[in-house]
Every structure is written in C-alpha cells, then in structure tokens.
C-alpha atoms as a PDB file:
ATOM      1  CA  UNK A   1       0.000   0.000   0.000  1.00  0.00           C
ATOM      2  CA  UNK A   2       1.492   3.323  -1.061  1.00  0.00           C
ATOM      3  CA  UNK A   3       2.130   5.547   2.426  1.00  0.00           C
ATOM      4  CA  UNK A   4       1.415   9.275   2.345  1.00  0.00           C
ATOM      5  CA  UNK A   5       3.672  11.928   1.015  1.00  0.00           C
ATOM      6  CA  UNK A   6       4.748  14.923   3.188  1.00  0.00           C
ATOM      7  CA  UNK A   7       2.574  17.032   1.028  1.00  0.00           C
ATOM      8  CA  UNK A   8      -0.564  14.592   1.518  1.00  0.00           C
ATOM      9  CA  UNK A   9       0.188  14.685   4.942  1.00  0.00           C
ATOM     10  CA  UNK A  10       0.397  18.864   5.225  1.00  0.00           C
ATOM     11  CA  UNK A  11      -2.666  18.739   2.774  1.00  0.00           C
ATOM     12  CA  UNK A  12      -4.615  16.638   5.730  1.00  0.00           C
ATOM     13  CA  UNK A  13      -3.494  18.462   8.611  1.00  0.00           C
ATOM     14  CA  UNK A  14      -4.305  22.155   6.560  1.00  0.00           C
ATOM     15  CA  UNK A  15      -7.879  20.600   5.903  1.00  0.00           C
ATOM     16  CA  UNK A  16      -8.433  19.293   9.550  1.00  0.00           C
ATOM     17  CA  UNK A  17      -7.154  22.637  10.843  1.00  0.00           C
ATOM     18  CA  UNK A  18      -9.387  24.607   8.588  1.00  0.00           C
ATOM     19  CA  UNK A  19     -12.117  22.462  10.028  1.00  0.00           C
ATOM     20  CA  UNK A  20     -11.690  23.259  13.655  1.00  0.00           C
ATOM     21  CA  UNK A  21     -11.036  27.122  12.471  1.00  0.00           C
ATOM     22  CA  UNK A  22     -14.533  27.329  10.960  1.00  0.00           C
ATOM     23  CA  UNK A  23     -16.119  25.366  13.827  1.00  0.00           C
ATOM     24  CA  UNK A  24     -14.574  27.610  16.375  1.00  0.00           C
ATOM     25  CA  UNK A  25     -15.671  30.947  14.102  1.00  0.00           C
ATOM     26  CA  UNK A  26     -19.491  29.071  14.122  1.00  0.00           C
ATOM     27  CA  UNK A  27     -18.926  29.062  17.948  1.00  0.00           C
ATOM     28  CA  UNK A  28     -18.018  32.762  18.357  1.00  0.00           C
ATOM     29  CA  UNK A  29     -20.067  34.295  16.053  1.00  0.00           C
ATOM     30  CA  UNK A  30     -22.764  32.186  18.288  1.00  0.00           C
ATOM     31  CA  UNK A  31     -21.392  33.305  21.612  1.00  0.00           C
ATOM     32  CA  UNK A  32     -19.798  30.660  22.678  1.00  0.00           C
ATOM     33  CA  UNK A  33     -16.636  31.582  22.638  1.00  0.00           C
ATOM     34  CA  UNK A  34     -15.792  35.178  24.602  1.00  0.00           C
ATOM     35  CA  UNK A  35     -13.075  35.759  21.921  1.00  0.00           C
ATOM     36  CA  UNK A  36     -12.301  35.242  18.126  1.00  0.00           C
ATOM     37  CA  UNK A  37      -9.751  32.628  17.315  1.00  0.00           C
ATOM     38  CA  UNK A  38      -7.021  34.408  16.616  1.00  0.00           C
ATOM     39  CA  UNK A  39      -4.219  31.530  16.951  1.00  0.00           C
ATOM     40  CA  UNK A  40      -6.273  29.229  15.218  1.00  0.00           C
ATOM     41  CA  UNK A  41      -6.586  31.539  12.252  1.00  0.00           C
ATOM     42  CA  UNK A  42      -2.824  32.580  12.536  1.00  0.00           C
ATOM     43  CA  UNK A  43      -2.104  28.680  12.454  1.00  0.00           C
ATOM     44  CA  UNK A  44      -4.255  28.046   9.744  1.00  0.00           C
ATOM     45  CA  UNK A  45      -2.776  31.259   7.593  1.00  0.00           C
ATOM     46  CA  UNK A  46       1.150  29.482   8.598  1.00  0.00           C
ATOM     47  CA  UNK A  47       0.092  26.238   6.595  1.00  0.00           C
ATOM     48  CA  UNK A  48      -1.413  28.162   3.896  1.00  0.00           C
ATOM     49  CA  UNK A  49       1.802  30.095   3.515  1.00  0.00           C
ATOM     50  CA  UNK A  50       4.179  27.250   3.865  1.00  0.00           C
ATOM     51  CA  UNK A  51       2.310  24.951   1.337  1.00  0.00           C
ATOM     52  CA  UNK A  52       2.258  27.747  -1.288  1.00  0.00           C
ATOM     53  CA  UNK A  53       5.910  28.047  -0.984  1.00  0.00           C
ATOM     54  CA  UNK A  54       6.050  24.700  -2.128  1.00  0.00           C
ATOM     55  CA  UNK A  55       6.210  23.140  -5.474  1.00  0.00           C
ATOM     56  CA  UNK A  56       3.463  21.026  -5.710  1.00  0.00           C
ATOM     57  CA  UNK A  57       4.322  18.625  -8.527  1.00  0.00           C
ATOM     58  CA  UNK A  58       1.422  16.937  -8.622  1.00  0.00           C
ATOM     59  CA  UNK A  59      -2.219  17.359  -9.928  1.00  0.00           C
ATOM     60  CA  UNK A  60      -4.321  16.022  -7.336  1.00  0.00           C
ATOM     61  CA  UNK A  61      -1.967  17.936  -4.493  1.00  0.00           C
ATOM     62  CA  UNK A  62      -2.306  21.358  -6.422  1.00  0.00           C
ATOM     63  CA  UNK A  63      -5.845  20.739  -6.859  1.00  0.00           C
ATOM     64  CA  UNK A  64      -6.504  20.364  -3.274  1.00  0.00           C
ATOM     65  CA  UNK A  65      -4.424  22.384  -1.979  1.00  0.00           C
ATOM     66  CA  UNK A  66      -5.947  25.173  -4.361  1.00  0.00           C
ATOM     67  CA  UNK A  67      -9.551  24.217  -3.262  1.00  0.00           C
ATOM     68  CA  UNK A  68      -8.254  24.536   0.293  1.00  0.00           C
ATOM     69  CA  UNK A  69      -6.998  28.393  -0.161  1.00  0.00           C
ATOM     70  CA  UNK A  70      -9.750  29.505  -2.258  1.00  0.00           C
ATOM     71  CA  UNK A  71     -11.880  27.941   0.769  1.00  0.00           C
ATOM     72  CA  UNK A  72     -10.131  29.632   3.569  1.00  0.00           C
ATOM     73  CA  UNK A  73      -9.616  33.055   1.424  1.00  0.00           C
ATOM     74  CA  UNK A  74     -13.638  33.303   0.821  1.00  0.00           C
ATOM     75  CA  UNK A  75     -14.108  32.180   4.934  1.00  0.00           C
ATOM     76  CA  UNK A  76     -11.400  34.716   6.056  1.00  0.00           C
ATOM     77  CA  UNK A  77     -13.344  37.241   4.179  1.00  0.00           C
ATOM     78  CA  UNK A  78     -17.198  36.829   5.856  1.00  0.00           C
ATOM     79  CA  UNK A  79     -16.028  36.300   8.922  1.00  0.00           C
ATOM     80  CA  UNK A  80     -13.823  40.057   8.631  1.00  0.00           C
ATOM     81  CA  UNK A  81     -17.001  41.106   7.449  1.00  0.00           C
ATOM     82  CA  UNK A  82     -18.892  39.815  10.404  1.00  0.00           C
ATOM     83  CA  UNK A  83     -16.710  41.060  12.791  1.00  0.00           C
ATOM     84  CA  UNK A  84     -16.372  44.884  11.196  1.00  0.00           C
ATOM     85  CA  UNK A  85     -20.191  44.449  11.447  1.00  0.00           C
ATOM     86  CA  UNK A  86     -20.346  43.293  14.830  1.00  0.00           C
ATOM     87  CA  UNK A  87     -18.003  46.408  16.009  1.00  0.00           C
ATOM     88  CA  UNK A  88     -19.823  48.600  14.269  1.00  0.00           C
ATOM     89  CA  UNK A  89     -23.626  47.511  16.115  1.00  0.00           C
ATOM     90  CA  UNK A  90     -25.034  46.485  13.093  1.00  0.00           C
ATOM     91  CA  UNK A  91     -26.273  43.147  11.985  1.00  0.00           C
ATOM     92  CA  UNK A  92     -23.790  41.020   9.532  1.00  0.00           C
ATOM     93  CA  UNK A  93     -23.677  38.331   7.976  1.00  0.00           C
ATOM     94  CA  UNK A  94     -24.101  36.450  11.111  1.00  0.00           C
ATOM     95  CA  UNK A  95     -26.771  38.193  12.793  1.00  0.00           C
ATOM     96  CA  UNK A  96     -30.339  37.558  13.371  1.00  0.00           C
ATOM     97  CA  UNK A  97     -32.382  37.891  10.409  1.00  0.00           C
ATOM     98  CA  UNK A  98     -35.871  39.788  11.505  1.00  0.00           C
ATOM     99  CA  UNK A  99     -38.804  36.677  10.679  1.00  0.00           C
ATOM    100  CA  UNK A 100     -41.059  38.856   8.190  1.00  0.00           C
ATOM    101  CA  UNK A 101     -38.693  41.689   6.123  1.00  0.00           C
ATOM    102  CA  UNK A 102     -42.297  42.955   4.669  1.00  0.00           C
ATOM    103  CA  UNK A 103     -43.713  46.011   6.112  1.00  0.00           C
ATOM    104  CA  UNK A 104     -46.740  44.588   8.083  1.00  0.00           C
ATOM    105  CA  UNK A 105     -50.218  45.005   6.495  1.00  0.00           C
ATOM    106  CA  UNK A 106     -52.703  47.691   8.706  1.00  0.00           C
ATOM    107  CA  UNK A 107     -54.914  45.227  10.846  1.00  0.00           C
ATOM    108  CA  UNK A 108     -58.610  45.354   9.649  1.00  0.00           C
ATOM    109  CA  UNK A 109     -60.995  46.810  11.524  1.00  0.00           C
ATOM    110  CA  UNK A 110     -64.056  44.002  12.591  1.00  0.00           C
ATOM    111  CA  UNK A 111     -67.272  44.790  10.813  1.00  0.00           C
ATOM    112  CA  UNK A 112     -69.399  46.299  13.075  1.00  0.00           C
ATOM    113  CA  UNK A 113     -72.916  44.205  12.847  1.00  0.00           C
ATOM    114  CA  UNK A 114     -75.811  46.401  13.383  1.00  0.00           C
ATOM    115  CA  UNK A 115     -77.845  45.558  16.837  1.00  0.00           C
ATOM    116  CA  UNK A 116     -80.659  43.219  16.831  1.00  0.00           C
ATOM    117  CA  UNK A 117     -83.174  46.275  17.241  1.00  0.00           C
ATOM    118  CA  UNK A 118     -81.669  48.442  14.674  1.00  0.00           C
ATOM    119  CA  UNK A 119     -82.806  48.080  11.631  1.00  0.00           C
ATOM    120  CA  UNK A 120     -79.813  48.342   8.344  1.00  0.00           C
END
C-alpha cells in the first residue's frame, strides 16, 4: 500500500485545521466563545503560507491544496465582514435575520354588525 507523502500529509493536517477554524468561528459568532480565534486563524494562515511556498508537482496535491486556499480566502473574508459588522452595532452576515422583512399590512378593523333592534 502506497504511504502518504509529506505534502498529503500537510494537505490533511491544513484541511483538519481549517475544520476546527470554521467550527470555532461558528462558535463565536454564536457566543460561545468570549473571543475570536485568533491563533487558530494565525495557524491556519502558517500552513497556507508554507504549502504555497512549495512546489506542488502533482495534480491532485495542487488541486486540493488550491480548493483549500480559495476555501479559507472566501471564509477569512465573511467572517472580517462579520466582525467589522459586529463592532460597528449592526447586523452582519451572522446576525439575526428579523422573521417577516415585509412592512406589516394595517390590521382590519371588525365589521361592526348592526344591533338586533336596529334596523340596516
């Protein structure tokens, strides 16, 4: 059975990490966590930067490891943009939607039936 490159290996560990970074963003963003995680992220950024520095002869490694940045590059940038939103007091892309986003409709006044001894 072929054993795992060094690359494969990094690959794994970058996609694993990546995992636990978005988990623990899903868990601040819910209040979870008191603080955003920073050395998770800084971690994750490390791999990124080492595995780009390599040459990645083959297909199925550039591939993934391609699908991997783009992945992290597209997460890095909602979660900035919940956070900016979350220091500014507004609602982001992780805040609570409002249930009905159409204007409510006036209530309708009940008929008023004319009494029994009145006569239409």
């Amino acid at each position: 059975m072929n054993e795992p490159t060094s690359v494969e290996r990094e690959l794994t560990i970058l996609e694993s990490e990546l995992r636990r970074l978005e988990a623990e963003y899903n868990q601040y963003f819910a209040g979870r966590l008191p603080r955003p995680p920073v050395e998770t992220r800084r971690r994750v950024t490390g791999l990124v930067r080492q595995l780009d520095r390599q040459r990645l002869s083959n297909y199925a490694e550039r591939f993934r490891f391609s699908t991997l940045q783009s992945r992290f590059q597209k997460s890095i940038e909602l979660w900035d943009r919940g956070l900016r939103a979350r220091e500014e007091g507004r609602p982001g892309p992780f805040g609570a939607r409002p249930a009905a986003t159409a204007t409510p409709s006036p209530r309708r006044q009940p008929e008023s039936k004319p009494d029994e001894g009145e006569k239409p």
